[in-house]
Protein backbone atom coordinates (compact mmCIF):
# COMPACT_ATOMS: atom_id res chain seq x y z
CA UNK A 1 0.23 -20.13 -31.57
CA UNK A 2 3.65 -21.60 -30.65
CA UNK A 3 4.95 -17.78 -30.10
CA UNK A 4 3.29 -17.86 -26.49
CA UNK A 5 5.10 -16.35 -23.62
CA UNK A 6 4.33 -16.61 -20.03
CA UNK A 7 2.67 -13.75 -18.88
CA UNK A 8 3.19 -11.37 -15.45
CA UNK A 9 0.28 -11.04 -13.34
CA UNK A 10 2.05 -7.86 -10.95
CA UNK A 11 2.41 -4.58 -12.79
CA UNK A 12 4.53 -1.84 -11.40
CA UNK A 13 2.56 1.56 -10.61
CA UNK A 14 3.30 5.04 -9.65
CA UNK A 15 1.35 6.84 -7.26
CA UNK A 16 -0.13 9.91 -8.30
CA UNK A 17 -2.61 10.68 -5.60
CA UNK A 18 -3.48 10.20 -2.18
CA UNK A 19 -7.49 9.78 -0.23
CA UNK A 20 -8.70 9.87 3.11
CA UNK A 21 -12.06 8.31 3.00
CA UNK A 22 -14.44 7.00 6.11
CA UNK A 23 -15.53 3.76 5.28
CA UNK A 24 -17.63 2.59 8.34
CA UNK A 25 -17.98 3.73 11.40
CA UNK A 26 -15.93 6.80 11.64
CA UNK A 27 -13.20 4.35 10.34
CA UNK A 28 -10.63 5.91 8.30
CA UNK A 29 -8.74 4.62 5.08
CA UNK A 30 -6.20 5.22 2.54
CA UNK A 31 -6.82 5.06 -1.12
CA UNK A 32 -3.69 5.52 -3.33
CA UNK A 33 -4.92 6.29 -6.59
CA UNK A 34 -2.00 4.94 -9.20
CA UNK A 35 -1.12 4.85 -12.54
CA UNK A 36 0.79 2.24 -15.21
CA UNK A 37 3.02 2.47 -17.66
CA UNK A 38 0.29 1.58 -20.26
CA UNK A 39 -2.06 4.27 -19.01
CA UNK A 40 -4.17 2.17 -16.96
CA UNK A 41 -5.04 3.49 -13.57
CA UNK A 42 -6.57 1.85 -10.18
CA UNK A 43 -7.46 2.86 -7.52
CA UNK A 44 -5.84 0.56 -4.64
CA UNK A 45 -6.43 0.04 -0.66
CA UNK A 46 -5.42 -3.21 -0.13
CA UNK A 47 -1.53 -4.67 0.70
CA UNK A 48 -0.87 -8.28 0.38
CA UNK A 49 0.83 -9.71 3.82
CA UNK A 50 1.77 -13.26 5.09
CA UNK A 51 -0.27 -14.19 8.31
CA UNK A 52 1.97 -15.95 11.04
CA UNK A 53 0.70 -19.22 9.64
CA UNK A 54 2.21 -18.04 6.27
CA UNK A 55 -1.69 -17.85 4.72
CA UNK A 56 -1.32 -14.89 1.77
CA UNK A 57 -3.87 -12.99 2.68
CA UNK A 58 -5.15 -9.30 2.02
CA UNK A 59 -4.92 -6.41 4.63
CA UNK A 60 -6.87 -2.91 3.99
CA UNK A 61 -4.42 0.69 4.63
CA UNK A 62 -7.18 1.63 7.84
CA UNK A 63 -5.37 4.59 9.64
CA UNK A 64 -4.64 3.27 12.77
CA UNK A 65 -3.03 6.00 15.58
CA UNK A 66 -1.47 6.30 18.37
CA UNK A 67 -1.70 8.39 21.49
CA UNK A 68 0.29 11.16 19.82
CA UNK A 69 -2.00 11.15 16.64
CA UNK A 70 0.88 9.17 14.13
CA UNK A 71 0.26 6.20 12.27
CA UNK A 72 1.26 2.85 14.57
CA UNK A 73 4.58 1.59 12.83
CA UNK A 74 3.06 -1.76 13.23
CA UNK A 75 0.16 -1.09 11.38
CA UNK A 76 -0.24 -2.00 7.77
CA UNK A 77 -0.35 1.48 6.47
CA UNK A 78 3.07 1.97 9.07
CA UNK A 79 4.76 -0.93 7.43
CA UNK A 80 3.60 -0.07 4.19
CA UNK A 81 5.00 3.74 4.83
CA UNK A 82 8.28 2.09 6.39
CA UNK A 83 8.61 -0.11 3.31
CA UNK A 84 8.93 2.98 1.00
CA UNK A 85 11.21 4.81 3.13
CA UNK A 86 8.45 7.29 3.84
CA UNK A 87 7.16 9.62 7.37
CA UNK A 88 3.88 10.33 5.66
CA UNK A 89 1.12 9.69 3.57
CA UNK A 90 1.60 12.61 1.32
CA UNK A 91 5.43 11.45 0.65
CA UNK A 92 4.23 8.49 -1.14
CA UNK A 93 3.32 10.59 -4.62
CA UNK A 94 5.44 9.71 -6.70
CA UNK A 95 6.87 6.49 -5.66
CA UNK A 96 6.84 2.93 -7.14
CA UNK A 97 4.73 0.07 -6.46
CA UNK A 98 4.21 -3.11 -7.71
CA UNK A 99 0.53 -4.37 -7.88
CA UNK A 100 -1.20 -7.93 -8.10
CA UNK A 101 -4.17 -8.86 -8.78
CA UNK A 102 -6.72 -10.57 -6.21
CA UNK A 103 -9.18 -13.85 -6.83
CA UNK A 104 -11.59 -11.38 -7.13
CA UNK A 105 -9.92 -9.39 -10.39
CA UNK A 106 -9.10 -6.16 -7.89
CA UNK A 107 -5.35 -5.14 -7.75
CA UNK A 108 -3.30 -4.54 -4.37
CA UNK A 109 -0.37 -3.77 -3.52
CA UNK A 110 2.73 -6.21 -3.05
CA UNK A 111 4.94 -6.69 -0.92
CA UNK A 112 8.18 -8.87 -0.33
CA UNK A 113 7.51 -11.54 2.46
């Protein structure tokens, strides 16, 4: 018992696919399907993000556009595409991401503050 360690609660994911799914009415989201190092996989939609009262909070990746039919930099999913350095949904295969886990047991994705 005294060889405890202090465990990690993130876990760093690659993402190996990519979903467009309405969720409710005609709203559209991404779902980056991901997979660990240990085999584990999840299925994530979520990003972690600090509300201007600096509340932790969690934000869904809801395609938001603009006139021209591009994501809205300033929308989660167009921070979360800035973040990785990326133009486009199907550029983020392939990339890193760290995950943590929610109250409720689900994973998202974080984020530095």
């Amino acid at each position: 018992m005294n060889n405890l360690k202090l465990g990690c609660d993130t876990k760093k994911v690659i993402i190996v696919g990519t979903e467009q799914r309405e969720v409710r009415d005609g709203s559209q989201k991404i779902y980056l399907k991901v997979k660990a190092n240990d085999g584990a996989a999840y299925t994530v939609n979520e990003v972690w993000i600090d509300t201007h009262n600096q509340k932790r909070t969690t934000q869904g990746l809801w395609i938001d556009l603009d006139l021209n039919g591009n994501v809205r930099p300033s929308s989660i999913l167009g921070k979360f595409l800035s973040y990785l350095g990326v133009t486009s949904v199907p550029e983020l295969i392939n990339k890193e991401i760290e995950l943590e886990p929610k109250s409720n047991g689900f994973m998202a994705i974080s984020l530095p503050s």
